[in-house]
PDB file of N, CA and C in Angstrom:
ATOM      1  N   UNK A   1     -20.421 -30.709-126.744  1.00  0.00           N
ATOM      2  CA  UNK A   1     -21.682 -31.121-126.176  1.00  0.00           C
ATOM      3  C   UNK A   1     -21.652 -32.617-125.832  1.00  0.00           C
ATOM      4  N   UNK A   2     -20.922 -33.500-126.718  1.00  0.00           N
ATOM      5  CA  UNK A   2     -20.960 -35.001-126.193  1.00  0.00           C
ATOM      6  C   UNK A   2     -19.856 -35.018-125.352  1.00  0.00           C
ATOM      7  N   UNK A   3     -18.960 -34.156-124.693  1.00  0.00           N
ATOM      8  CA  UNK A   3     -18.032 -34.519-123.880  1.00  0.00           C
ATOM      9  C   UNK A   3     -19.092 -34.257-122.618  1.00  0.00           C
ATOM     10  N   UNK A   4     -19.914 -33.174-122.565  1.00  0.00           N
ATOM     11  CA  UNK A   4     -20.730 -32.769-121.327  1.00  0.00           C
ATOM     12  C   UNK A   4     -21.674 -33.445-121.358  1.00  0.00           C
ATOM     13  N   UNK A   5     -22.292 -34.457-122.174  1.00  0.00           N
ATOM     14  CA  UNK A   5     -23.349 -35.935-121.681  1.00  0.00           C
ATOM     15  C   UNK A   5     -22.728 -36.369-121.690  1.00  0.00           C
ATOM     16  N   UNK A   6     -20.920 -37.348-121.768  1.00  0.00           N
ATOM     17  CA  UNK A   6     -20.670 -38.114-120.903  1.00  0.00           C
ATOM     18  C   UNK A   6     -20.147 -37.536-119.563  1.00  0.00           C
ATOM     19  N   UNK A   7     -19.878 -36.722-119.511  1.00  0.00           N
ATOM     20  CA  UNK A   7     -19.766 -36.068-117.801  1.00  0.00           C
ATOM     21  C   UNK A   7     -20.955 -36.803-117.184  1.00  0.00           C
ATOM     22  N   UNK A   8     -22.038 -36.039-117.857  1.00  0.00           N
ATOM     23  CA  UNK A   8     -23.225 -36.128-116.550  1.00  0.00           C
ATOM     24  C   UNK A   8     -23.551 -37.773-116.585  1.00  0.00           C
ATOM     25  N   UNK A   9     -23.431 -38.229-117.622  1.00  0.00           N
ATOM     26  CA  UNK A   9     -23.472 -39.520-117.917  1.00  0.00           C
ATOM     27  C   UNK A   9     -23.079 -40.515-116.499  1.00  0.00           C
ATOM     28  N   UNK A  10     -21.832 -40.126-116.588  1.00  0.00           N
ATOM     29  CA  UNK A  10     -20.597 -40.782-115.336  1.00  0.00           C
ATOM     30  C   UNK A  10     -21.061 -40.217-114.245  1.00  0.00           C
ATOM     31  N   UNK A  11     -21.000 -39.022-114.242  1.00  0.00           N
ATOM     32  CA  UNK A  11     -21.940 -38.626-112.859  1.00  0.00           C
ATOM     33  C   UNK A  11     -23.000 -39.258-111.929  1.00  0.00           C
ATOM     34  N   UNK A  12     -23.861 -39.649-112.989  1.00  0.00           N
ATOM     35  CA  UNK A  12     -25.093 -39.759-112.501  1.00  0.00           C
ATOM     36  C   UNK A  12     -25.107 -41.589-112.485  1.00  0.00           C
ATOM     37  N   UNK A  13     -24.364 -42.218-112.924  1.00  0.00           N
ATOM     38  CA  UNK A  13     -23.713 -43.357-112.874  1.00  0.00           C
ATOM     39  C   UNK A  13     -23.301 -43.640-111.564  1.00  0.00           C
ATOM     40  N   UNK A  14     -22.328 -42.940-111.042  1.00  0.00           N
ATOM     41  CA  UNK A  14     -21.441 -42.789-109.947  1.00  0.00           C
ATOM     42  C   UNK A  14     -21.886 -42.674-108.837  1.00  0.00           C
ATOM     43  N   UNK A  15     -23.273 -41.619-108.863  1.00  0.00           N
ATOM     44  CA  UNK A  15     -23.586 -40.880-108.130  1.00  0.00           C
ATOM     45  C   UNK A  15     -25.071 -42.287-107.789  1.00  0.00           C
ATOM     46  N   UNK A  16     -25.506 -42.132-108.781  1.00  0.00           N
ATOM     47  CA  UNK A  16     -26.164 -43.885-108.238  1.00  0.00           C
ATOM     48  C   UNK A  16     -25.840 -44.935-108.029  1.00  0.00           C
ATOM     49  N   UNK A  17     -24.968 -45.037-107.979  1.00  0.00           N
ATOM     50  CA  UNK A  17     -23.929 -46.528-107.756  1.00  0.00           C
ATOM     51  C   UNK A  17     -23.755 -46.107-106.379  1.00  0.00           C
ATOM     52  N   UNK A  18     -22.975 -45.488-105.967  1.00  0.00           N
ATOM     53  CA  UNK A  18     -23.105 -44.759-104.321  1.00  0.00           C
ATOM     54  C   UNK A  18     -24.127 -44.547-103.606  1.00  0.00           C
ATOM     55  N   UNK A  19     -25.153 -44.516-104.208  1.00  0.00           N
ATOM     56  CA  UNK A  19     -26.557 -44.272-103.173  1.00  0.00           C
ATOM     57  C   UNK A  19     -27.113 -45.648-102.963  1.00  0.00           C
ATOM     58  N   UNK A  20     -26.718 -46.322-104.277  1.00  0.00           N
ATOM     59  CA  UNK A  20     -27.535 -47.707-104.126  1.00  0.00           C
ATOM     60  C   UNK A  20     -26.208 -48.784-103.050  1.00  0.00           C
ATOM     61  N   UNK A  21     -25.045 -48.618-103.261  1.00  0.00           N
ATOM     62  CA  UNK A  21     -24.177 -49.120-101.685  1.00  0.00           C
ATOM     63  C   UNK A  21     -24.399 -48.473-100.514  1.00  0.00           C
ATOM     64  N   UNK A  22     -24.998 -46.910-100.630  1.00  0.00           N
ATOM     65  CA  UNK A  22     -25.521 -46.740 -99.546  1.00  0.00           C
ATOM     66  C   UNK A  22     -26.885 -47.528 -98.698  1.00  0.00           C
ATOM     67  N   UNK A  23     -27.701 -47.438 -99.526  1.00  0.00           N
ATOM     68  CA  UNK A  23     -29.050 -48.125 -99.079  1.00  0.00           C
ATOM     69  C   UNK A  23     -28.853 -49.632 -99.025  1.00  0.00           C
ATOM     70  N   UNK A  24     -27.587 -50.083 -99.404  1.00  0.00           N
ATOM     71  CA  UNK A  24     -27.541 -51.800 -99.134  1.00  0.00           C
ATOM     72  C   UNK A  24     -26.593 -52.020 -97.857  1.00  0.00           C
ATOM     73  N   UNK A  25     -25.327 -51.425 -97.799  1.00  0.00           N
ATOM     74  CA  UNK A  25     -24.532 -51.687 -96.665  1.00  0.00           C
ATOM     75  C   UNK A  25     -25.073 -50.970 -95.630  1.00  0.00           C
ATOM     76  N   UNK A  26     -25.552 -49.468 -95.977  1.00  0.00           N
ATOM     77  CA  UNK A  26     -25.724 -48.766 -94.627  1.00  0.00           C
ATOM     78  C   UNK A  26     -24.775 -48.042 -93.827  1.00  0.00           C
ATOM     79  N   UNK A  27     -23.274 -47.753 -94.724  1.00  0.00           N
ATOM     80  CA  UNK A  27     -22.040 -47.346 -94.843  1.00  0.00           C
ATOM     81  C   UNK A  27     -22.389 -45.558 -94.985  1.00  0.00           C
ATOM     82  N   UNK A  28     -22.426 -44.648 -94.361  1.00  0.00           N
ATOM     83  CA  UNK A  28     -22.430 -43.368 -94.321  1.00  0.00           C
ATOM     84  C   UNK A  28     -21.183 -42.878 -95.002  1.00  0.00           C
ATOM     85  N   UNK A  29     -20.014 -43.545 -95.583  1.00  0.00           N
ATOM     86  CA  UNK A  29     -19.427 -42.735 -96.640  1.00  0.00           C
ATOM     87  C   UNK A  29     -19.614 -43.135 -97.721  1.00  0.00           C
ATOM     88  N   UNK A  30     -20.809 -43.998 -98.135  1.00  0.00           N
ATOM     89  CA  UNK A  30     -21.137 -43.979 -99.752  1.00  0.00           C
ATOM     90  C   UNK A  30     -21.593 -42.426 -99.553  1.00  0.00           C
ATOM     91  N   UNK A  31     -22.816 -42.265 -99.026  1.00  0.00           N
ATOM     92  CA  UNK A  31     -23.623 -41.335 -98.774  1.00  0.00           C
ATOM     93  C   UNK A  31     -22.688 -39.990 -99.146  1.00  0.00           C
ATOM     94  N   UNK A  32     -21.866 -40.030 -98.528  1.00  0.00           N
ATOM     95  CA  UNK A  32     -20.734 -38.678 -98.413  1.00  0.00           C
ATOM     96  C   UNK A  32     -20.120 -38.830 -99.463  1.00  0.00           C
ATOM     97  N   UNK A  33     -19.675 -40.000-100.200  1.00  0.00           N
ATOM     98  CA  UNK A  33     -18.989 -39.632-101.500  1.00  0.00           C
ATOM     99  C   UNK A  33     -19.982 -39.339-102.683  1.00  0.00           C
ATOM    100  N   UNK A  34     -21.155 -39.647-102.294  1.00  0.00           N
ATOM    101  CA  UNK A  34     -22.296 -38.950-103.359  1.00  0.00           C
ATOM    102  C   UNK A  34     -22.602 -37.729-103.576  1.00  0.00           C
ATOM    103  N   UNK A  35     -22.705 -37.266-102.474  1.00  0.00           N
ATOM    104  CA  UNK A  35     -22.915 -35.385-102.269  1.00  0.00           C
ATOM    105  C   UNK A  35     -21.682 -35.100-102.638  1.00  0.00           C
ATOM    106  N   UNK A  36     -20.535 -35.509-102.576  1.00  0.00           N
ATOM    107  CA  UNK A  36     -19.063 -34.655-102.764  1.00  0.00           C
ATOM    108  C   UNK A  36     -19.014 -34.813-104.380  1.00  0.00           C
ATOM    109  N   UNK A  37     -19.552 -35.931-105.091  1.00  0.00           N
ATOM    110  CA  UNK A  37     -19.639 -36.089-106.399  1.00  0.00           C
ATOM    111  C   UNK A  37     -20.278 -34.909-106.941  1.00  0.00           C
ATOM    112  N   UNK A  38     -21.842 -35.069-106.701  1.00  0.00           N
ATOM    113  CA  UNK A  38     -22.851 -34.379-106.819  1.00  0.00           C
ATOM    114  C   UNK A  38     -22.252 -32.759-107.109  1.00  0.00           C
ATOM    115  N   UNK A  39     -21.458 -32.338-106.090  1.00  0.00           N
ATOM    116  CA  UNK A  39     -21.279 -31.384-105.700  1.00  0.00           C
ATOM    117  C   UNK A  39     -20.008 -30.302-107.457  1.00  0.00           C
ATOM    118  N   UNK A  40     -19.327 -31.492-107.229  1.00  0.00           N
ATOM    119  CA  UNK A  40     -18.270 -31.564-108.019  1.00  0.00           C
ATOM    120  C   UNK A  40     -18.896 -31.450-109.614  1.00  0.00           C
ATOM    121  N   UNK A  41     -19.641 -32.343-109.540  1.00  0.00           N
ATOM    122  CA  UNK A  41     -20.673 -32.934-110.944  1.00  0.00           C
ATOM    123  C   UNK A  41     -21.159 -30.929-111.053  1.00  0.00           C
ATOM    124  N   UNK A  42     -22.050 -30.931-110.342  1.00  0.00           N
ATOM    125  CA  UNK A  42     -22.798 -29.346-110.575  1.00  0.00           C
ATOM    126  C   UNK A  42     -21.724 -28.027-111.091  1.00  0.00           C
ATOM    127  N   UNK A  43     -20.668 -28.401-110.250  1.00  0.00           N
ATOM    128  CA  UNK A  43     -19.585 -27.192-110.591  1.00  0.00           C
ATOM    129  C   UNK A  43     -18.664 -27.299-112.005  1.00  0.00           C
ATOM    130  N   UNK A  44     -18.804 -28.670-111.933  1.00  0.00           N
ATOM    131  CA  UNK A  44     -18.220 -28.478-113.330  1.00  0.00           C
ATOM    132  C   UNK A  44     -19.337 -28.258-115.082  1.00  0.00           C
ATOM    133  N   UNK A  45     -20.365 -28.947-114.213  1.00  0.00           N
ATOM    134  CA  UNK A  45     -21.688 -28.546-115.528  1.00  0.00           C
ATOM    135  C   UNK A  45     -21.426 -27.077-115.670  1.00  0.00           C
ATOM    136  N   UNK A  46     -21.510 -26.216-114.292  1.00  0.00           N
ATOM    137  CA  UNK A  46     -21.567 -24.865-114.496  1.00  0.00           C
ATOM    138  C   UNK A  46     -20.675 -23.809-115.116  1.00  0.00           C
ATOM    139  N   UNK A  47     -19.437 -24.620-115.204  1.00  0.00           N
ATOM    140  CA  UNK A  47     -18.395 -23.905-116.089  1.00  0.00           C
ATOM    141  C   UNK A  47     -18.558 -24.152-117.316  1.00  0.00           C
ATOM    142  N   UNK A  48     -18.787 -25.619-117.819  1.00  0.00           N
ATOM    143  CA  UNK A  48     -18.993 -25.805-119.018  1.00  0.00           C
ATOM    144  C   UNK A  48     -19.851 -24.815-119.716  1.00  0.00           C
ATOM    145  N   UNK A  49     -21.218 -24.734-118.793  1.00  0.00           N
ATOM    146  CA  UNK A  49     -22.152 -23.984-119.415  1.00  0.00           C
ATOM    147  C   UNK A  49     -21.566 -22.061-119.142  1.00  0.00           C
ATOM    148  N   UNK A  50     -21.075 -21.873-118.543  1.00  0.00           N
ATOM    149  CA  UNK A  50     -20.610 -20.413-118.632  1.00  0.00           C
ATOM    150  C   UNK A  50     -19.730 -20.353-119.436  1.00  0.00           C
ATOM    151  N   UNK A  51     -18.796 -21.703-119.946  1.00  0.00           N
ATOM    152  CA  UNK A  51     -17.960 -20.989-121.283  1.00  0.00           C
ATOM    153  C   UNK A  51     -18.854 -21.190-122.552  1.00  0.00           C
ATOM    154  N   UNK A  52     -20.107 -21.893-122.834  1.00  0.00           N
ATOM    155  CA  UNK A  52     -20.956 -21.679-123.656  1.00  0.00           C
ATOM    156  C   UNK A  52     -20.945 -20.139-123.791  1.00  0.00           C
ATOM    157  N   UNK A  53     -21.818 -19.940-122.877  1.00  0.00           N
ATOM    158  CA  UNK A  53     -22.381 -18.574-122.892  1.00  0.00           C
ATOM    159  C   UNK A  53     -21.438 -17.446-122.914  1.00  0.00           C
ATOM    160  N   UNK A  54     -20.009 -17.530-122.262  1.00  0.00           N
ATOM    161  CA  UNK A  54     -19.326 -16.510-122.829  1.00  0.00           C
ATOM    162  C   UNK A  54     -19.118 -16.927-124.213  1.00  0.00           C
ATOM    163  N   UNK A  55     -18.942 -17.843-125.043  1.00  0.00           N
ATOM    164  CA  UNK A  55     -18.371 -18.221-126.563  1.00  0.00           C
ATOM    165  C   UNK A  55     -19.568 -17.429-127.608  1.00  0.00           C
ATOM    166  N   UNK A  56     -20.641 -17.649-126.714  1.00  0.00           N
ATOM    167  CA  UNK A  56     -22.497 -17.223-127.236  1.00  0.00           C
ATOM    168  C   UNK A  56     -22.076 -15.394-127.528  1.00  0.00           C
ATOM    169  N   UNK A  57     -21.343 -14.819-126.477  1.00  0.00           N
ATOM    170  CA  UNK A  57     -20.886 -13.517-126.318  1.00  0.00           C
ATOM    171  C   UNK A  57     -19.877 -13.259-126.932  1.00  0.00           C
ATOM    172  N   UNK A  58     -18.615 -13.409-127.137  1.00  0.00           N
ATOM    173  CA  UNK A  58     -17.667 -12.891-127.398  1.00  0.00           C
ATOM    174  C   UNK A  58     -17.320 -13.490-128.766  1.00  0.00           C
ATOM    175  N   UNK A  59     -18.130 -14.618-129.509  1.00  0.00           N
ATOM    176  CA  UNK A  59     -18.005 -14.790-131.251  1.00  0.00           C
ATOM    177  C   UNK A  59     -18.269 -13.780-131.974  1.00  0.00           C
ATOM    178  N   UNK A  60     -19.445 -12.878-131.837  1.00  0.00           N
ATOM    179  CA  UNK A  60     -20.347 -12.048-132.947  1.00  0.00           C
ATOM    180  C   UNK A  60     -19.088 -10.633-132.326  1.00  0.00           C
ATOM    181  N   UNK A  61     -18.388 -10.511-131.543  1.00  0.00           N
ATOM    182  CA  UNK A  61     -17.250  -9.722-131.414  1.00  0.00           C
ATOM    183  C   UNK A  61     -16.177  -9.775-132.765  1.00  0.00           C
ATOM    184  N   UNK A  62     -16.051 -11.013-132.826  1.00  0.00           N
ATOM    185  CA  UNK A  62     -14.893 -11.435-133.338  1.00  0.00           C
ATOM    186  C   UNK A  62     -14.635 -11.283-135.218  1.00  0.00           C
TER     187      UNK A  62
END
């Protein structure tokens, strides 16, 4: 669980650090490396959280 708040941690770090060089230079690939973050950021939350939920499933198996 503390490896997946510093993910989002850095994420959302990253991901505002890029929006805020966006809105100062006016450079359209901050912009683009934010959504590609973003993008990246979501897909990996979502695995994390699906191997929760399979671990949630397949312990009381075990």
């Amino acid at each position: 669980m503390l490896i997946m708040r510093l993910l989002l941690l850095l994420a959302v770090l990253g991901i505002g650090g890029s929006l805020l060089l966006w809105m100062l230079t006016g450079n359209p690939r901050y912009r683009t490396w934010a959504w590609k973050a973003f993008r990246v950021a979501a897909v990996v939350i979502f695995l994390l959280l699906a191997m929760f939920a399979l671990e949630r499933v397949l312990v009381p198996l075990g």
